[in-house]
N, C-alpha and C. Protein backbone atom coordinates (compact mmCIF):
# COMPACT_ATOMS: atom_id res chain seq x y z
N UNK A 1 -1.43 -140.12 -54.86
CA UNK A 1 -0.98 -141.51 -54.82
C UNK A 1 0.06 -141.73 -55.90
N UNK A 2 0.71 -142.38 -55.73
CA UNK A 2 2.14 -143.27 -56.48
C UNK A 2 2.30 -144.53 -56.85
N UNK A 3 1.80 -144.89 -57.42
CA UNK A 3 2.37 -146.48 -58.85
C UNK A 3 3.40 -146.74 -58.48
N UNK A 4 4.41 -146.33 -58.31
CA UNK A 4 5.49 -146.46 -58.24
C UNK A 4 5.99 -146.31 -56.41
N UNK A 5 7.36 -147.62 -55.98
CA UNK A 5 7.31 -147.42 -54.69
C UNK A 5 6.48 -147.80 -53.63
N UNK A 6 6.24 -147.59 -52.89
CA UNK A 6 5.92 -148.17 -51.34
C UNK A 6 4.32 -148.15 -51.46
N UNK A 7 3.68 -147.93 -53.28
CA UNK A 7 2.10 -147.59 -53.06
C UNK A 7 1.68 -149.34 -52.59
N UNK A 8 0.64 -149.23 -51.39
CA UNK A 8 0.21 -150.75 -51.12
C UNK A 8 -1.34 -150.15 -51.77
N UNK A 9 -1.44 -151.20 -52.59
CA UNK A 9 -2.94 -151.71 -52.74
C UNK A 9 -3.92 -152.29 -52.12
N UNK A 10 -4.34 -151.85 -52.12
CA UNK A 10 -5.82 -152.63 -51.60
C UNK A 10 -6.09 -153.92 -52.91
N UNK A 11 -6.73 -155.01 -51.17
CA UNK A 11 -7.21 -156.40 -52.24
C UNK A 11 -8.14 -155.74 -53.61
N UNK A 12 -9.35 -154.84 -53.73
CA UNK A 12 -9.92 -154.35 -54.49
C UNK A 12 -9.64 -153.56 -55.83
N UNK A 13 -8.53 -152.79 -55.27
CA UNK A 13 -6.88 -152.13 -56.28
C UNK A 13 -6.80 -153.03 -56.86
N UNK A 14 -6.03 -154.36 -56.72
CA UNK A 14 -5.63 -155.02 -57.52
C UNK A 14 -6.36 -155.91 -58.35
N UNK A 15 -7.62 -156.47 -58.05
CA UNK A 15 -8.61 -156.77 -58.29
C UNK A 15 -9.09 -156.28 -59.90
N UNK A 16 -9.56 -154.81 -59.81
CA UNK A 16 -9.79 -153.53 -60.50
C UNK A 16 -8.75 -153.51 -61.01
N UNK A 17 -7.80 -153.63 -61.09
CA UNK A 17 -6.27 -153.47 -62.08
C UNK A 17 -6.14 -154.60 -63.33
N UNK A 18 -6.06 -156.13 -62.59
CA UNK A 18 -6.39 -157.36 -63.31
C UNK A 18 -7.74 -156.81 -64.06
N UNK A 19 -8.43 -156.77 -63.67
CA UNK A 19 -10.13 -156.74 -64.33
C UNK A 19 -9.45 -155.49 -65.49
N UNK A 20 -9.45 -154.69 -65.67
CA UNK A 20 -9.01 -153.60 -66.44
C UNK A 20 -8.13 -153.80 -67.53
N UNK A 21 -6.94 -154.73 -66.82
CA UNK A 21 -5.73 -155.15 -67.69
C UNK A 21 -6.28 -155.83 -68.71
N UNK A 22 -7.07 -156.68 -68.27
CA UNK A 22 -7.82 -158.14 -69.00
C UNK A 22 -8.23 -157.35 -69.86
N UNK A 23 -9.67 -156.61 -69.91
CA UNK A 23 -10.25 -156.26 -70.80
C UNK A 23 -9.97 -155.28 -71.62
N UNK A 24 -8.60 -154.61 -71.35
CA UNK A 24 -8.34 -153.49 -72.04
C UNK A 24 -6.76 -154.09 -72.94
N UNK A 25 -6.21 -155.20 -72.66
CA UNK A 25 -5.22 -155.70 -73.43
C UNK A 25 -5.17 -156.57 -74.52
N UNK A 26 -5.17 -156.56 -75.73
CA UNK A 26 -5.50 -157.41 -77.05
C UNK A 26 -4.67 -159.09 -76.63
N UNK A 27 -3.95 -159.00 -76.26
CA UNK A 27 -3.64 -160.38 -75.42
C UNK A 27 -3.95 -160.64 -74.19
N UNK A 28 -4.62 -159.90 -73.71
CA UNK A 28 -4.99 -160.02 -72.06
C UNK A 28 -3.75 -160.38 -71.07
N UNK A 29 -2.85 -160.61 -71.79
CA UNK A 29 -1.53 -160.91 -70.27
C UNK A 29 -0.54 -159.73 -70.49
N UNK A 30 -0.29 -159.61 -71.91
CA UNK A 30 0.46 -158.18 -71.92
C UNK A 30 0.43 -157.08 -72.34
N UNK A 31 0.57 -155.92 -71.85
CA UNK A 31 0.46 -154.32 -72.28
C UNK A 31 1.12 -153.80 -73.05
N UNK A 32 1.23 -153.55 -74.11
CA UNK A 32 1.78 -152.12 -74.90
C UNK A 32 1.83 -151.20 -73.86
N UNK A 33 2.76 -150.22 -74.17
CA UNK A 33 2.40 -148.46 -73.66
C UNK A 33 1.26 -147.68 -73.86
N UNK A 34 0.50 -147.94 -74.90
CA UNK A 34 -0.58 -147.26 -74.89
C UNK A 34 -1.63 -148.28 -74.58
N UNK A 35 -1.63 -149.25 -74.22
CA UNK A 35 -2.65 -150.10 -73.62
C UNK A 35 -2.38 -149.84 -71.78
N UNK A 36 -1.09 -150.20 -71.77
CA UNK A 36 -1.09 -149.39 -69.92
C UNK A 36 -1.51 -148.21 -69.96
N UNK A 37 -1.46 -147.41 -70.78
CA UNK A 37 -1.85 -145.72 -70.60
C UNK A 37 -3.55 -145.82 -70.63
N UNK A 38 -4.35 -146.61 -71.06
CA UNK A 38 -5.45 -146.68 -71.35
C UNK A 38 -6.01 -147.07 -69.66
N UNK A 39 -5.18 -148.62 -69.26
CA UNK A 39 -5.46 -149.01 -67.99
C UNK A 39 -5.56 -148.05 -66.90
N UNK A 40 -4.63 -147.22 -66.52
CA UNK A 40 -3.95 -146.11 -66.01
C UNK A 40 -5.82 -144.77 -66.38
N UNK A 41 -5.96 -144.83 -67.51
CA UNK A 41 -7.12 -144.01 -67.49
C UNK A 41 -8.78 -144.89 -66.80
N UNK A 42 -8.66 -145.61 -67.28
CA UNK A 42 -9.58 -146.30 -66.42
C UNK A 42 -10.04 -146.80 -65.16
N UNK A 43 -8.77 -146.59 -64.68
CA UNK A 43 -8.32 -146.77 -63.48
C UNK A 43 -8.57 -145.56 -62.60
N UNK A 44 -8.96 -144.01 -63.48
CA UNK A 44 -8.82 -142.78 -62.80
C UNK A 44 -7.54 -141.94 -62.23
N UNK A 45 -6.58 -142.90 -63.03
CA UNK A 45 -5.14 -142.65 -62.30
C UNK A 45 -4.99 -141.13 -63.47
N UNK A 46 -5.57 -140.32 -63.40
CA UNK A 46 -5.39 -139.58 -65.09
C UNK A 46 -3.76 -138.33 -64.48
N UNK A 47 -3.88 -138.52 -62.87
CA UNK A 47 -2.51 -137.59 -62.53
C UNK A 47 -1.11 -138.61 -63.59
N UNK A 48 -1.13 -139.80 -63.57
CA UNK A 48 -0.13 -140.51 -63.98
C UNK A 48 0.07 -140.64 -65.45
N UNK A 49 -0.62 -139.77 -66.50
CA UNK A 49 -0.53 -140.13 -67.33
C UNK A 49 0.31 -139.32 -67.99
N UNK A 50 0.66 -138.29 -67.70
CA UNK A 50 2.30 -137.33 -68.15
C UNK A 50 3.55 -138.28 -68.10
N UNK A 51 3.67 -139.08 -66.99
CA UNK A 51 4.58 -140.14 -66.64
C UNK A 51 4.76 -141.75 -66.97
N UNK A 52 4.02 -142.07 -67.87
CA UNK A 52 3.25 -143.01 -68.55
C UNK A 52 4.13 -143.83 -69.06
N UNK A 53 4.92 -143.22 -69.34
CA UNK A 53 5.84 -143.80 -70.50
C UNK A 53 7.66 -144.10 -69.29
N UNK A 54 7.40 -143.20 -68.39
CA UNK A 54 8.33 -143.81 -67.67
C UNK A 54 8.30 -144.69 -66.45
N UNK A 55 6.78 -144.81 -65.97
CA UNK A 55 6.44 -145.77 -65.01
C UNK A 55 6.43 -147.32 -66.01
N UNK A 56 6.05 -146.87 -67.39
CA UNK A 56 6.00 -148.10 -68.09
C UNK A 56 7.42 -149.39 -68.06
N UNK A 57 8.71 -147.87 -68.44
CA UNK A 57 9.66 -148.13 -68.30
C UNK A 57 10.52 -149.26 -67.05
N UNK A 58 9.67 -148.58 -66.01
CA UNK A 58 10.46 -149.10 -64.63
C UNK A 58 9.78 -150.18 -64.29
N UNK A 59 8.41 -150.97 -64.97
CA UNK A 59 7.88 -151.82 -64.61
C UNK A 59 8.59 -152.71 -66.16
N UNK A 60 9.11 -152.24 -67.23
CA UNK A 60 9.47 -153.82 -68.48
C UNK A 60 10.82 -154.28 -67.78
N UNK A 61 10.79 -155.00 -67.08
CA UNK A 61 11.66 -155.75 -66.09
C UNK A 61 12.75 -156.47 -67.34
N UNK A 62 11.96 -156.94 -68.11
CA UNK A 62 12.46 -157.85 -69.36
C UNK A 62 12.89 -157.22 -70.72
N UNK A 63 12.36 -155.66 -70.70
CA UNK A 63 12.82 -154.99 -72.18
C UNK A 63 12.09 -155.60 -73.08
N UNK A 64 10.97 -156.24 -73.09
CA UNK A 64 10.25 -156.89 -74.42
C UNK A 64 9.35 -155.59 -75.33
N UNK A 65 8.86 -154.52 -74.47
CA UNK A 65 8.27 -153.62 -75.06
C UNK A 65 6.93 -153.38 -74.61
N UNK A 66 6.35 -154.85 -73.78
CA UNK A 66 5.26 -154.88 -73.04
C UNK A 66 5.84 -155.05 -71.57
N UNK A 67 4.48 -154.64 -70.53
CA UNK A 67 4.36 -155.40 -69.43
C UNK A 67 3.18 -156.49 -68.71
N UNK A 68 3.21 -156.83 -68.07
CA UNK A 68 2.09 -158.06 -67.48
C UNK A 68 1.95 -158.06 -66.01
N UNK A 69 1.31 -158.57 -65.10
CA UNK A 69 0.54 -158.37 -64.25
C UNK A 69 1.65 -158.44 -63.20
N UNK A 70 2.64 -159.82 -63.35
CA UNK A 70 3.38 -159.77 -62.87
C UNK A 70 4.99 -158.68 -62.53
N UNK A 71 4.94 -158.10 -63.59
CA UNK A 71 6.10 -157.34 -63.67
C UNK A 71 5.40 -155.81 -63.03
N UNK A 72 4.15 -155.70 -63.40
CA UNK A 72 3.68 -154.53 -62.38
C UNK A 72 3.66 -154.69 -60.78
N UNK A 73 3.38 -155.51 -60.02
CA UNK A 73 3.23 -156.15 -58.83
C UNK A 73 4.74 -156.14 -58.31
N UNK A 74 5.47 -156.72 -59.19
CA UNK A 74 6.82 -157.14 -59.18
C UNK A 74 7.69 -155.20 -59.06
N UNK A 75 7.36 -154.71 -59.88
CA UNK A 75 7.71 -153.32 -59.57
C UNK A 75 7.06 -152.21 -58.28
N UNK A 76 5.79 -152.65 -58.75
CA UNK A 76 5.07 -152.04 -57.09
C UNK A 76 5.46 -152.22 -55.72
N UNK A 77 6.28 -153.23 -55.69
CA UNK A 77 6.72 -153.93 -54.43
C UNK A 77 7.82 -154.22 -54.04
N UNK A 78 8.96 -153.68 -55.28
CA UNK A 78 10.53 -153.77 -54.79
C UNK A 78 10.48 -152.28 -54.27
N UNK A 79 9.98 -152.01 -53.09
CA UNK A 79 10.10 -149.98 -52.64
C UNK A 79 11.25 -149.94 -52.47
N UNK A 80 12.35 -150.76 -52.56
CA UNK A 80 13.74 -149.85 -52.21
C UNK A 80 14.57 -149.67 -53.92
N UNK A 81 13.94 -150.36 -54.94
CA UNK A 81 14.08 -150.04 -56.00
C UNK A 81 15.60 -150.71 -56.23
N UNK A 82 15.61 -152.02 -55.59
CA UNK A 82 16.58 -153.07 -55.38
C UNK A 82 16.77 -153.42 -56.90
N UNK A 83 16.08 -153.82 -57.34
CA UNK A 83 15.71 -154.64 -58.61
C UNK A 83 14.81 -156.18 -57.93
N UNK A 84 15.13 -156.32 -56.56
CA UNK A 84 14.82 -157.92 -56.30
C UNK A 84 13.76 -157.22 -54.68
N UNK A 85 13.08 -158.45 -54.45
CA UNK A 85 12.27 -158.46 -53.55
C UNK A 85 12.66 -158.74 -52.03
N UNK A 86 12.66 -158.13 -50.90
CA UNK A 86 13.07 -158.94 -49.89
C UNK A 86 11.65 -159.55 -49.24
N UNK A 87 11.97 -160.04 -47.95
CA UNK A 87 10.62 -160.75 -47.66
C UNK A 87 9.80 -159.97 -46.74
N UNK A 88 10.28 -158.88 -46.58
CA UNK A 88 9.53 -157.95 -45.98
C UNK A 88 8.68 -157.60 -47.22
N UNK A 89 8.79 -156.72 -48.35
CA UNK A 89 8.36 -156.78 -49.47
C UNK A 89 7.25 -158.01 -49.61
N UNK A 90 7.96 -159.54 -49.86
CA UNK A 90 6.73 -160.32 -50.26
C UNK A 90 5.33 -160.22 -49.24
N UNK A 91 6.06 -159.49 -48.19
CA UNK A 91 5.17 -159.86 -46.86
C UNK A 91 4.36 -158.90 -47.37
N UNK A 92 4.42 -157.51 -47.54
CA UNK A 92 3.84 -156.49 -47.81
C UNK A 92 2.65 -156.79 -49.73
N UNK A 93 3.41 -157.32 -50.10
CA UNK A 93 2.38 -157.86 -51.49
C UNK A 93 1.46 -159.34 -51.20
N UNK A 94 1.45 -160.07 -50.20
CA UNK A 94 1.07 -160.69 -49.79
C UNK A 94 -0.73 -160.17 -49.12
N UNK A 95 -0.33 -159.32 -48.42
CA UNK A 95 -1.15 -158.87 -47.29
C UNK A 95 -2.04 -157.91 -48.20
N UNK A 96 -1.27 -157.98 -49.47
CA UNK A 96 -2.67 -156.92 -50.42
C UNK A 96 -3.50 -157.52 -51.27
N UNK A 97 -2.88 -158.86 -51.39
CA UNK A 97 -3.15 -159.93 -52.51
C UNK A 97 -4.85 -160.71 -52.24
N UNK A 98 -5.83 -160.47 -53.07
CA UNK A 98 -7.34 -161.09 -52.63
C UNK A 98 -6.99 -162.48 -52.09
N UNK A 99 -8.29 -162.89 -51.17
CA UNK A 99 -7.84 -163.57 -50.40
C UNK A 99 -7.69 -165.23 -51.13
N UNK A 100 -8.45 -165.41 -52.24
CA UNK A 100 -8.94 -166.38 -53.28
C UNK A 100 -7.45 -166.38 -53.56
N UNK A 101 -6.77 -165.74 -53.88
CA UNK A 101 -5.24 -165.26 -54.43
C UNK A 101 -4.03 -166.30 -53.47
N UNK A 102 -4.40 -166.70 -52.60
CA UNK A 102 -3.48 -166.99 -50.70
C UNK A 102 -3.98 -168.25 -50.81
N UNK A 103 -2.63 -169.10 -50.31
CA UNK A 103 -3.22 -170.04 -49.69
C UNK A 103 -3.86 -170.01 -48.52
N UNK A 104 -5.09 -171.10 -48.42
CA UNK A 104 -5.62 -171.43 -47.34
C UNK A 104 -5.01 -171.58 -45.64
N UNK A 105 -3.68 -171.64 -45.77
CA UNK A 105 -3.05 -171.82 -44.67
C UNK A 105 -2.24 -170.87 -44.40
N UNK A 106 -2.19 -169.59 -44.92
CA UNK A 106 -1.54 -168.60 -45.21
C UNK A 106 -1.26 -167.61 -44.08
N UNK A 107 -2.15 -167.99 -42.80
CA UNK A 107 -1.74 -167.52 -41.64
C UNK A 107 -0.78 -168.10 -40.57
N UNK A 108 -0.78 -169.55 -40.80
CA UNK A 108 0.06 -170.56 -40.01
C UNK A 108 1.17 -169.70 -39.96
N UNK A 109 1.90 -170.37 -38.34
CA UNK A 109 3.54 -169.37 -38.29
C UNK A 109 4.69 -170.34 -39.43
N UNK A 110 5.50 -169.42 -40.11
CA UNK A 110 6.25 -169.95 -40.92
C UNK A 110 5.71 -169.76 -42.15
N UNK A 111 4.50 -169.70 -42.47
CA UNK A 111 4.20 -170.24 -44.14
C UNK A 111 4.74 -168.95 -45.07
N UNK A 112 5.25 -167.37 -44.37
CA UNK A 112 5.76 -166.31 -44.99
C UNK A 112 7.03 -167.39 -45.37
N UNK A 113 7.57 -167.38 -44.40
CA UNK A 113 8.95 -168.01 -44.69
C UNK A 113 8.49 -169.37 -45.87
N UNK A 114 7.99 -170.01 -45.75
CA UNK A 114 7.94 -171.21 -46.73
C UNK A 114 7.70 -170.58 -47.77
N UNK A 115 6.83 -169.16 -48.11
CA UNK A 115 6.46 -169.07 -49.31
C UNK A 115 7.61 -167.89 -50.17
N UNK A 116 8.16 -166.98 -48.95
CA UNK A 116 10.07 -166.55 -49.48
C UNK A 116 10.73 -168.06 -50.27
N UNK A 117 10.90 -168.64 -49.36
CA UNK A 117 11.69 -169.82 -49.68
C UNK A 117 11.52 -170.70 -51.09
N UNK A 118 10.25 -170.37 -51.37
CA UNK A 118 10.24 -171.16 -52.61
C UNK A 118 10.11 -170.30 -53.80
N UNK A 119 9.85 -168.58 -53.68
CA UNK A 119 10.23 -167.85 -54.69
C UNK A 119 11.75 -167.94 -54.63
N UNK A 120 12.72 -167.96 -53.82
CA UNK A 120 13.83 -167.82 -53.74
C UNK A 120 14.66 -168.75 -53.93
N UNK A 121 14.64 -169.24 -55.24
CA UNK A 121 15.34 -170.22 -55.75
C UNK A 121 16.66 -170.80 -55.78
N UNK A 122 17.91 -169.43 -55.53
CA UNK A 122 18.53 -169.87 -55.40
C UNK A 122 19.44 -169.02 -53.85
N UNK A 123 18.31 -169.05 -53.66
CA UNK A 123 18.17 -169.27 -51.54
C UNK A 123 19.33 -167.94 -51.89
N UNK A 124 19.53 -167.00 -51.95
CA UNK A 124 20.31 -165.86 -51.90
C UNK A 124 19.45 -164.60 -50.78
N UNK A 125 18.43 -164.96 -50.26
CA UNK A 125 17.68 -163.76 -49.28
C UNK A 125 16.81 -162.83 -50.05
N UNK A 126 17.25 -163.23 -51.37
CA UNK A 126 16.18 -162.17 -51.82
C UNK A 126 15.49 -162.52 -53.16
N UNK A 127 14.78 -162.48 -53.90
CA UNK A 127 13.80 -162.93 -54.70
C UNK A 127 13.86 -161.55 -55.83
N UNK A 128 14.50 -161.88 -57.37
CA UNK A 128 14.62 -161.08 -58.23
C UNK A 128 13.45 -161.37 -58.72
N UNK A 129 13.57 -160.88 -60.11
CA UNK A 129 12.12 -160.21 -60.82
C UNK A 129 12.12 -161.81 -61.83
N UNK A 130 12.99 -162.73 -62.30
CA UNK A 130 13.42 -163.95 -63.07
C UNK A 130 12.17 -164.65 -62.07
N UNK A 131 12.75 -164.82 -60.60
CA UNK A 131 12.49 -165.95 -59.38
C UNK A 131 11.10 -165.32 -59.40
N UNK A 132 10.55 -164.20 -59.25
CA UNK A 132 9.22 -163.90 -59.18
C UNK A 132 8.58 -164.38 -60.17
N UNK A 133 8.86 -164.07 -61.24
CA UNK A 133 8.26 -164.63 -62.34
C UNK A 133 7.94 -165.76 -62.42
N UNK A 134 9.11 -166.61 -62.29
CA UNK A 134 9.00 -168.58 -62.27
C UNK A 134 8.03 -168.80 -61.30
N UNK A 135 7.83 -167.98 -60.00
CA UNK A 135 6.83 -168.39 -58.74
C UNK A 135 5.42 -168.24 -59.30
N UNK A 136 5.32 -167.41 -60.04
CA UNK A 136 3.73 -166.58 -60.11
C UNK A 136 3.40 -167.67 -61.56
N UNK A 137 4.11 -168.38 -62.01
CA UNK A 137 3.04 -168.87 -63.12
C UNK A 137 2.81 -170.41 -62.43
């Protein structure tokens, strides 16, 4: 399996990832490198940990030195390695996302499109890692 790219999670994956992040991060929202490397072991991911430092890399969207829940998700799910999301993508992080996670109406026809539309701020077709960010808090 691959962190990186087209890996889809399971609602439970991500679940187990949050739960992990939380308790294994001294701020609980953001990671050091050796706090993701810790997650990453707990997780059983122990093939990924030679690469640790460069999956870290491709998920600090922002260069701060940490990452957060969002910028992992946010990297897991651009698979064409765009930098930005299309809505096939949101569709695909959507459909992995627990269901507590979704709105209630989240099957209605259109509500993909309503919910592109309002990460996509400035209506360009595609949803960067800034617009993801502003959506998810």
């Amino acid at each position: 399996k691959s962190l990186v790219g087209s890996y889809d999670l399971k609602e439970e994956e991500i679940e187990n990832l949050r739960m992990h992040f939380k308790k294994i991060c001294a701020d609980r929202d953001n990671a050091t490198l050796s706090e993701f490397e810790e997650v990453l072991k707990a997780m059983n991911m122990l093939s990924l940990i030679p690469f640790a430092s460069r999956i870290f890399d491709l998920f600090d969207n922002n260069r701060d030195g940490t990452v957060d829940m969002r910028e992992i998700l946010c990297g897991m799910y651009d698979t064409d390695r765009s930098g930005c999301i299309s809505k096939e993508e949101v569709a695909s992080m959507l459909r992995a996302l627990p269901y507590d996670c979704l709105p209630t109406d989240i099957t209605e026809p259109g509500k993909l499109d309503e919910i592109f539309d309002l990460m996509d701020a400035n209506n360009d077709g595609k949803v960067t890692f800034d617009e993801f960010k502003a959506a998810m808090q």
